[in-house]
N, C-alpha and C. Protein backbone atom coordinates (compact mmCIF):
# COMPACT_ATOMS: atom_id res chain seq x y z
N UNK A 1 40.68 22.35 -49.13
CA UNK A 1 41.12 23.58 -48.48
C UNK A 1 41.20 23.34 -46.98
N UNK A 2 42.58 23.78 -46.56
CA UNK A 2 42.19 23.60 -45.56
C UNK A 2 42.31 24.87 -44.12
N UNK A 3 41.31 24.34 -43.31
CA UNK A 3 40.54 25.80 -42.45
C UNK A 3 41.88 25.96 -41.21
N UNK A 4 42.14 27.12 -41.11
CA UNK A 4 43.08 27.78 -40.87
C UNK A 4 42.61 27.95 -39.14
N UNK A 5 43.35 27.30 -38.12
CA UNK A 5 42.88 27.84 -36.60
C UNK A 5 42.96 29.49 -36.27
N UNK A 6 41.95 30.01 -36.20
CA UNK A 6 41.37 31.32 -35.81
C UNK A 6 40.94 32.00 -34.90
N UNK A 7 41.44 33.09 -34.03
CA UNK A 7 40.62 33.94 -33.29
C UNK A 7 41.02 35.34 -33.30
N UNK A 8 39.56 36.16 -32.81
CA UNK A 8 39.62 37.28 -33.25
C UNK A 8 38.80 38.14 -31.79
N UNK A 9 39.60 38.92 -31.71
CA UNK A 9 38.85 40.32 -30.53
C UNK A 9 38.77 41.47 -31.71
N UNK A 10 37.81 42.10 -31.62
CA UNK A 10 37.35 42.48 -32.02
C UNK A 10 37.13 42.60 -33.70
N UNK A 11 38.19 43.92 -34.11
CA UNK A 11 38.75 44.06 -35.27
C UNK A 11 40.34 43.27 -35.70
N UNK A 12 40.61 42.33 -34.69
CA UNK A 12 42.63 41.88 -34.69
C UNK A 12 42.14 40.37 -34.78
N UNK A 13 42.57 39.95 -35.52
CA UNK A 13 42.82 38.41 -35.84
C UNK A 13 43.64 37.50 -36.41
N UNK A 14 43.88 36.33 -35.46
CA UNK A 14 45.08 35.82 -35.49
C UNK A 14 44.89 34.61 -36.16
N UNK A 15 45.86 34.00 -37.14
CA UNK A 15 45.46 33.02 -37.80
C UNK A 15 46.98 32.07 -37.83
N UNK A 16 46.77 30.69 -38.01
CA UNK A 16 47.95 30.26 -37.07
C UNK A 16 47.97 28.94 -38.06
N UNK A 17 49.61 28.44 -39.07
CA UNK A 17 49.30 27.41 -39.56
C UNK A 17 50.95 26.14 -39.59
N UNK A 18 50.42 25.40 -38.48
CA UNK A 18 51.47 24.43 -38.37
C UNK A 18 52.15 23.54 -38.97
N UNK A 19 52.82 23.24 -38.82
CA UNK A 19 53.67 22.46 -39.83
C UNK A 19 54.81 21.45 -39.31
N UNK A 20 54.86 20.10 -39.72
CA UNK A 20 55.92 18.69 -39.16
C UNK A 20 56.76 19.11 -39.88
N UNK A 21 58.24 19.31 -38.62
CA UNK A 21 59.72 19.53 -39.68
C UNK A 21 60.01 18.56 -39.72
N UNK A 22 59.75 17.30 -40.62
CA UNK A 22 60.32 16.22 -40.67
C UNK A 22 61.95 15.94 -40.28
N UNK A 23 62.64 17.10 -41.38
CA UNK A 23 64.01 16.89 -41.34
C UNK A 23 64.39 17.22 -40.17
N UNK A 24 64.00 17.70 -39.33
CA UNK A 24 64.51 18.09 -38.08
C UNK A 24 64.34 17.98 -36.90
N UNK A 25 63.20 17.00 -37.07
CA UNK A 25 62.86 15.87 -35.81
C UNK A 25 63.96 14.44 -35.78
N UNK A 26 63.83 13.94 -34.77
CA UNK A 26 64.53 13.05 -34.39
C UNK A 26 63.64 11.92 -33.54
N UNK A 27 62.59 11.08 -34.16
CA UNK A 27 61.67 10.24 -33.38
C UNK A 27 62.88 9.39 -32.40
N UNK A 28 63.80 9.27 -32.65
CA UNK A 28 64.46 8.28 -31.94
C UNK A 28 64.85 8.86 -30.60
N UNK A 29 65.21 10.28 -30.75
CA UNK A 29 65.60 10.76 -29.81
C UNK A 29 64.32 11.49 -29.03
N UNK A 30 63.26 11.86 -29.40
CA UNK A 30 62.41 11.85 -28.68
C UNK A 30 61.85 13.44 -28.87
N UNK A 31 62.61 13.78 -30.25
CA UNK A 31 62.74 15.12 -30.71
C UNK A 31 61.76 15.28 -32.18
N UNK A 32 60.46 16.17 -31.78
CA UNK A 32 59.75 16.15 -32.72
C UNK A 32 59.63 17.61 -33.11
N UNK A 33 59.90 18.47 -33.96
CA UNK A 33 60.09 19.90 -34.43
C UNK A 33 58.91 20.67 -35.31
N UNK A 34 58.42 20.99 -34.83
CA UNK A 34 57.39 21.77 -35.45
C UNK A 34 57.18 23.63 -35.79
N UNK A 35 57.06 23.71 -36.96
CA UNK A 35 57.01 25.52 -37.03
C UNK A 35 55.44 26.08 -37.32
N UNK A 36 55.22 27.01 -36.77
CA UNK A 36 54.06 27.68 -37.37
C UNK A 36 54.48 28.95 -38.10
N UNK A 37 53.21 29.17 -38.73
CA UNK A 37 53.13 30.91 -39.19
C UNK A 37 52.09 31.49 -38.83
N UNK A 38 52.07 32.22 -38.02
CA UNK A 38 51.17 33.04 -37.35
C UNK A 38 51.39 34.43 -38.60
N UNK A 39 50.17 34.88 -38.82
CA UNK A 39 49.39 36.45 -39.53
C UNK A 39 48.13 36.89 -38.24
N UNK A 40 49.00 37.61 -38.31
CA UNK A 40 48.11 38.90 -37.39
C UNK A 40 47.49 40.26 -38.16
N UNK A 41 46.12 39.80 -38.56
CA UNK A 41 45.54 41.00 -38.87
C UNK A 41 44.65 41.73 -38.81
N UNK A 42 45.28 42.97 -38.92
CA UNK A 42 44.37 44.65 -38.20
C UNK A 42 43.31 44.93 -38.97
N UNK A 43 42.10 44.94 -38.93
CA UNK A 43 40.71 45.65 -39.67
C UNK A 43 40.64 46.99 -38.74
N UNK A 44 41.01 47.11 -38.36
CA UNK A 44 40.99 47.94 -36.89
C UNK A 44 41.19 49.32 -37.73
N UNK A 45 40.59 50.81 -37.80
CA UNK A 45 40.88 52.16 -37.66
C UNK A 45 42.18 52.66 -37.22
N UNK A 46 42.97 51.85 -36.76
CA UNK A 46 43.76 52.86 -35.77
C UNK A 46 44.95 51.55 -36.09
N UNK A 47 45.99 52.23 -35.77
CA UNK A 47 47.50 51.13 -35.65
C UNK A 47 47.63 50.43 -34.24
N UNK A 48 48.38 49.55 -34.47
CA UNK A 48 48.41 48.28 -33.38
C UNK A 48 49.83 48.06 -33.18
N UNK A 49 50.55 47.92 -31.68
CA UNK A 49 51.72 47.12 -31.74
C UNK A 49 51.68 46.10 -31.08
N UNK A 50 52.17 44.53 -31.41
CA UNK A 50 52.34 43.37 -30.58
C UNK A 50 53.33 43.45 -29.97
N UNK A 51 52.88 43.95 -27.84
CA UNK A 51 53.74 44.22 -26.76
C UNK A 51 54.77 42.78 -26.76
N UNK A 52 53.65 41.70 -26.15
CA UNK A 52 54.10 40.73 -25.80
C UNK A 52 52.95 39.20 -26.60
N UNK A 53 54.07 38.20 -25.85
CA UNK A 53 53.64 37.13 -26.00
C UNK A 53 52.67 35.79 -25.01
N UNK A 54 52.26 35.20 -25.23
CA UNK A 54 52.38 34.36 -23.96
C UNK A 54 51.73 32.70 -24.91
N UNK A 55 52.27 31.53 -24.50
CA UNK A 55 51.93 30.30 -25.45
C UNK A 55 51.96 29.67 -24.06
N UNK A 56 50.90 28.37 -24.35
CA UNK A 56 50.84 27.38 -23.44
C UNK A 56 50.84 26.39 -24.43
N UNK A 57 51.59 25.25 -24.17
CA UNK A 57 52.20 24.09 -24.78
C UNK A 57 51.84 23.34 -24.38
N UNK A 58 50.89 22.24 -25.33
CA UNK A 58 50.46 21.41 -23.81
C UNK A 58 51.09 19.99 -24.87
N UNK A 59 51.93 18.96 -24.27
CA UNK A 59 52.04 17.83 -24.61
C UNK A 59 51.09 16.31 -25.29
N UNK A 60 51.41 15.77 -25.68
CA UNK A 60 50.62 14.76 -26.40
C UNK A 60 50.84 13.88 -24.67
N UNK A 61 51.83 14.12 -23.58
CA UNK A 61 51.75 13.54 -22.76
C UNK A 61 51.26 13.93 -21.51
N UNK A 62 50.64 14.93 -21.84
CA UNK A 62 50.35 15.97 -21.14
C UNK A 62 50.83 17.05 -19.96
N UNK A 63 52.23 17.26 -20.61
CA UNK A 63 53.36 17.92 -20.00
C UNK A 63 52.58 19.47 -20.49
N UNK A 64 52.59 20.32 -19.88
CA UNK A 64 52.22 21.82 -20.33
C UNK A 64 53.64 22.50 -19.62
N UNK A 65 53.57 23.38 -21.11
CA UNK A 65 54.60 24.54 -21.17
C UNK A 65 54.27 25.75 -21.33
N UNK A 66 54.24 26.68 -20.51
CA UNK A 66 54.10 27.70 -20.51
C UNK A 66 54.94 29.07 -21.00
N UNK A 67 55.03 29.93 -21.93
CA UNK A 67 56.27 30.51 -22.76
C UNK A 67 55.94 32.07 -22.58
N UNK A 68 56.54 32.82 -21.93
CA UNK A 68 55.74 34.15 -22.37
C UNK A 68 57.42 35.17 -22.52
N UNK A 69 56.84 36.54 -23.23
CA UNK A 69 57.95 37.11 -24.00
C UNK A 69 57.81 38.13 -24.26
N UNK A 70 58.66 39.33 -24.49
CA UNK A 70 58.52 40.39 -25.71
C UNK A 70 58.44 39.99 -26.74
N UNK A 71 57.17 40.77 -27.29
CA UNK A 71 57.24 40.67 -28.55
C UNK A 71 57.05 39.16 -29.58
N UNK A 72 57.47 39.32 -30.78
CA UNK A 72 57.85 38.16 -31.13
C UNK A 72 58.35 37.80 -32.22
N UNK A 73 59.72 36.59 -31.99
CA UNK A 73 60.49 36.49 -33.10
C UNK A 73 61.61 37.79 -32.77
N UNK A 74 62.10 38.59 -31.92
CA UNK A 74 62.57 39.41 -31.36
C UNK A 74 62.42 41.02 -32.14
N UNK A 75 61.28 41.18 -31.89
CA UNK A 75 59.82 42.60 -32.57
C UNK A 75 58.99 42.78 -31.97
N UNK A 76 58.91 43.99 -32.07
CA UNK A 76 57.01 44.27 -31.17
C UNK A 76 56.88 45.01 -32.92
N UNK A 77 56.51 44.49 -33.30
CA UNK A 77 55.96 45.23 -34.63
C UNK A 77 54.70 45.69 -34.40
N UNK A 78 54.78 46.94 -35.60
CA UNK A 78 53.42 47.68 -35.18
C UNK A 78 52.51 47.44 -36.62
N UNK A 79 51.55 47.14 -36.54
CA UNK A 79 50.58 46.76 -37.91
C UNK A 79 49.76 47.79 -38.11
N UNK A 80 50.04 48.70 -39.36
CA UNK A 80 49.22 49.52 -39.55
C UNK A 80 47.76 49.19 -39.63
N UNK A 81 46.49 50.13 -39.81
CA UNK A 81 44.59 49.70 -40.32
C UNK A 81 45.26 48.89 -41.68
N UNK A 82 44.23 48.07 -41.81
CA UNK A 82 44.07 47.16 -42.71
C UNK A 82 45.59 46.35 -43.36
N UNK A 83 46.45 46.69 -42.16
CA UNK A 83 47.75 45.32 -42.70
C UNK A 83 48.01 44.60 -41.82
N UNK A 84 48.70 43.13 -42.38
CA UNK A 84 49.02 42.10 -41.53
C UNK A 84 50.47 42.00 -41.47
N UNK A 85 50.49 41.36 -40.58
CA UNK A 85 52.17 40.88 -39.85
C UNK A 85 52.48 39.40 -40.37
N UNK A 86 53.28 38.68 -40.61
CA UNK A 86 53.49 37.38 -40.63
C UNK A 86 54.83 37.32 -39.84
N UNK A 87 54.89 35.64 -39.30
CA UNK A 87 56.53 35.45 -38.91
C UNK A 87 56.16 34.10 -38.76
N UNK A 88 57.30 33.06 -38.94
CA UNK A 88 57.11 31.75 -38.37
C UNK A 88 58.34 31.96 -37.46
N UNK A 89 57.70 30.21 -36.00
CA UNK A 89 58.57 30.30 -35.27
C UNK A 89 58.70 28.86 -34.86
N UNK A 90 58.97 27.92 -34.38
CA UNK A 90 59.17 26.86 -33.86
C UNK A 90 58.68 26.19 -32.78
N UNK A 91 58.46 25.11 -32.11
CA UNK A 91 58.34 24.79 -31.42
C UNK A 91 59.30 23.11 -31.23
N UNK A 92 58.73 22.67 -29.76
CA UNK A 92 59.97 21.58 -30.16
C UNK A 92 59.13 20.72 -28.95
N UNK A 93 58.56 19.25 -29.01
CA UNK A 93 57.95 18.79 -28.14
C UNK A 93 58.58 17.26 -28.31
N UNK A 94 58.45 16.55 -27.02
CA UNK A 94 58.96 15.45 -26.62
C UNK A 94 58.32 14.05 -27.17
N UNK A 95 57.56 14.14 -28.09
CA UNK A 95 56.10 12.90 -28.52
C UNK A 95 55.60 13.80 -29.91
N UNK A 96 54.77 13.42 -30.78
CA UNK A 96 54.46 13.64 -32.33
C UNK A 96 53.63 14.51 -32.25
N UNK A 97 52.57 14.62 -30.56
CA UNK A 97 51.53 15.24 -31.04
C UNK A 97 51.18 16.04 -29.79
N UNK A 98 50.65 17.47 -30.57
CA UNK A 98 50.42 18.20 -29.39
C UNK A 98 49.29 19.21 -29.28
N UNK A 99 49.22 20.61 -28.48
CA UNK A 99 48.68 21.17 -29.04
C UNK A 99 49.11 23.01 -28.13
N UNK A 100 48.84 24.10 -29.72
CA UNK A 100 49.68 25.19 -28.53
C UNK A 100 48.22 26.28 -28.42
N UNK A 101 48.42 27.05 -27.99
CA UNK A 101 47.43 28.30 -27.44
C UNK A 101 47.96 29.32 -26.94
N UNK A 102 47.62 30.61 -26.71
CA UNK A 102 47.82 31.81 -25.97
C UNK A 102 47.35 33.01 -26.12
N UNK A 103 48.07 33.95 -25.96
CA UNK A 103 47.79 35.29 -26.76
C UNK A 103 48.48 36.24 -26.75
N UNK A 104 48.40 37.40 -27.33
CA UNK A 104 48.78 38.51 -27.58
C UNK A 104 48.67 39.30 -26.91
N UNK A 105 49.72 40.04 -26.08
CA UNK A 105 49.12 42.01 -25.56
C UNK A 105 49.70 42.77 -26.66
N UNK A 106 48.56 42.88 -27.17
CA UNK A 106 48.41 44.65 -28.22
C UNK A 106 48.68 45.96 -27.35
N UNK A 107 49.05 47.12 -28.06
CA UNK A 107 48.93 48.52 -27.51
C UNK A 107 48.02 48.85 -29.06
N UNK A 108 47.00 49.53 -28.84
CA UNK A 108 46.22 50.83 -29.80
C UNK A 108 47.11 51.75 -29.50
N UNK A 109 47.72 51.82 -30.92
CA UNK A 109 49.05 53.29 -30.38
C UNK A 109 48.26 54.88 -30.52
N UNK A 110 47.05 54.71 -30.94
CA UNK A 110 46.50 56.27 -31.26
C UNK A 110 45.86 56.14 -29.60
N UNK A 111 45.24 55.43 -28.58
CA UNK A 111 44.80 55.70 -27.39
C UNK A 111 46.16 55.18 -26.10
N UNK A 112 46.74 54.60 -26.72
CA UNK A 112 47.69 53.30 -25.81
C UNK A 112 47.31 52.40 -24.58
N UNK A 113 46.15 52.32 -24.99
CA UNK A 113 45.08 51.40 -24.61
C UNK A 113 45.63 49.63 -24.93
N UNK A 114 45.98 49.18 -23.66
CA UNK A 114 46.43 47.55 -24.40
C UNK A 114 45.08 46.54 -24.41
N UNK A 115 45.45 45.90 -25.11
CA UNK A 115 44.59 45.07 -25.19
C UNK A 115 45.03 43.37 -25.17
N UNK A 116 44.37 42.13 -24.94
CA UNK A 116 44.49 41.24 -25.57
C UNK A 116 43.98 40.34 -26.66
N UNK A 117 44.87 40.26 -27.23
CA UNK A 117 44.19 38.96 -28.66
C UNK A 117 44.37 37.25 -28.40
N UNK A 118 43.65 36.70 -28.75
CA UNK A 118 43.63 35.00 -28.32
C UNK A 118 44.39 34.52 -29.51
N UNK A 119 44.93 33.90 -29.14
CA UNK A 119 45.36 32.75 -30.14
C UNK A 119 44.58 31.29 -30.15
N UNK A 120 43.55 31.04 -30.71
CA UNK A 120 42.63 29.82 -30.80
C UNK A 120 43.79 28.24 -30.84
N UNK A 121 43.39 27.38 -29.86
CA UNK A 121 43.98 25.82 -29.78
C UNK A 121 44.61 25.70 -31.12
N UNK A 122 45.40 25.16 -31.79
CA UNK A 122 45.83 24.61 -33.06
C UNK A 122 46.99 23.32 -32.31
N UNK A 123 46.18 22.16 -33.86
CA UNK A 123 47.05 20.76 -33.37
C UNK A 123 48.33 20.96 -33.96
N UNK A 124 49.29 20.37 -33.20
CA UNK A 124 50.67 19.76 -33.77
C UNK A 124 50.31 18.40 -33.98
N UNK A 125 50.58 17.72 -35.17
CA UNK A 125 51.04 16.58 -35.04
C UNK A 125 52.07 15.81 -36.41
N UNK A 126 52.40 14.67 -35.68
CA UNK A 126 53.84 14.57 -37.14
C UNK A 126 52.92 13.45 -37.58
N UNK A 127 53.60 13.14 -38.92
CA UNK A 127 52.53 12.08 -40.09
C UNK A 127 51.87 11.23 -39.67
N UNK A 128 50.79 10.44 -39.59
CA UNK A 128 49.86 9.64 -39.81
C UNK A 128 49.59 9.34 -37.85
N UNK A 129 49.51 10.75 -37.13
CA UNK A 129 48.86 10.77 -36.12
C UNK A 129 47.46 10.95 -36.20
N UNK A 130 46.60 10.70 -35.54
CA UNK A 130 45.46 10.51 -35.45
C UNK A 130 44.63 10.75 -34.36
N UNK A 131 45.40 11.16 -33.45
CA UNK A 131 45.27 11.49 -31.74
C UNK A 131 44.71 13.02 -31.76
């Protein structure tokens, strides 16, 4: 089984699981493609919308990318008490191996109180990295 990169403020937790697009990397060209699926979910009393985004990209060469956004996947979806969100999205880095991070601004739509959620480190890497 394997353990899923995790973090959580309070009652909102984000769970994040990467994946090598083989077919759609290009080692030659220096093009390595990776998707995640991020689930975002509410234990929370009250409904939630994801305002914005923000990802830091940091390179296997240690190039950092910094990404921030509405929303995400082009949504501020709102997650009712006790449901989750899913979406996958891509990433695209210059070397096999990496690693991303950031977080979330929430609104509590019953106070409209924002908040932030972390997105815990999770590795990229393409087959038989070890780094």
């Amino acid at each position: 089984m394997t353990m899923l990169p995790e973090a959580r403020t309070g009652e909102v937790r984000v769970e994040v699981l990467p994946e090598f697009r083989e077919e759609e990397s290009s080692p030659d060209e220096s093009r390595y493609v990776f998707s995640y699926t991020v689930t975002v979910h509410n234990a929370s009393r009250h409904s939630i919308q994801l305002m914005a985004r923000h990802w830091k990209i940091t390179q296997g060469s240690g190039k950092v990318q910094e990404v921030r956004g509405k929303g995400v996947v082009g949504q501020q979806p709102v997650i009712g008490p006790g449901q989750s969100f899913r979406y996958t999205s891509r990433a695209i880095l210059d070397g096999p191996v990496g690693v991303m991070e950031g977080d979330y601004t929430c609104v509590d739509t019953a106070s409209q109180r924002p908040f932030e959620v972390p997105i815990a480190p999770f590795r990229l890497a393409g087959p038989n990295q070890v780094h």
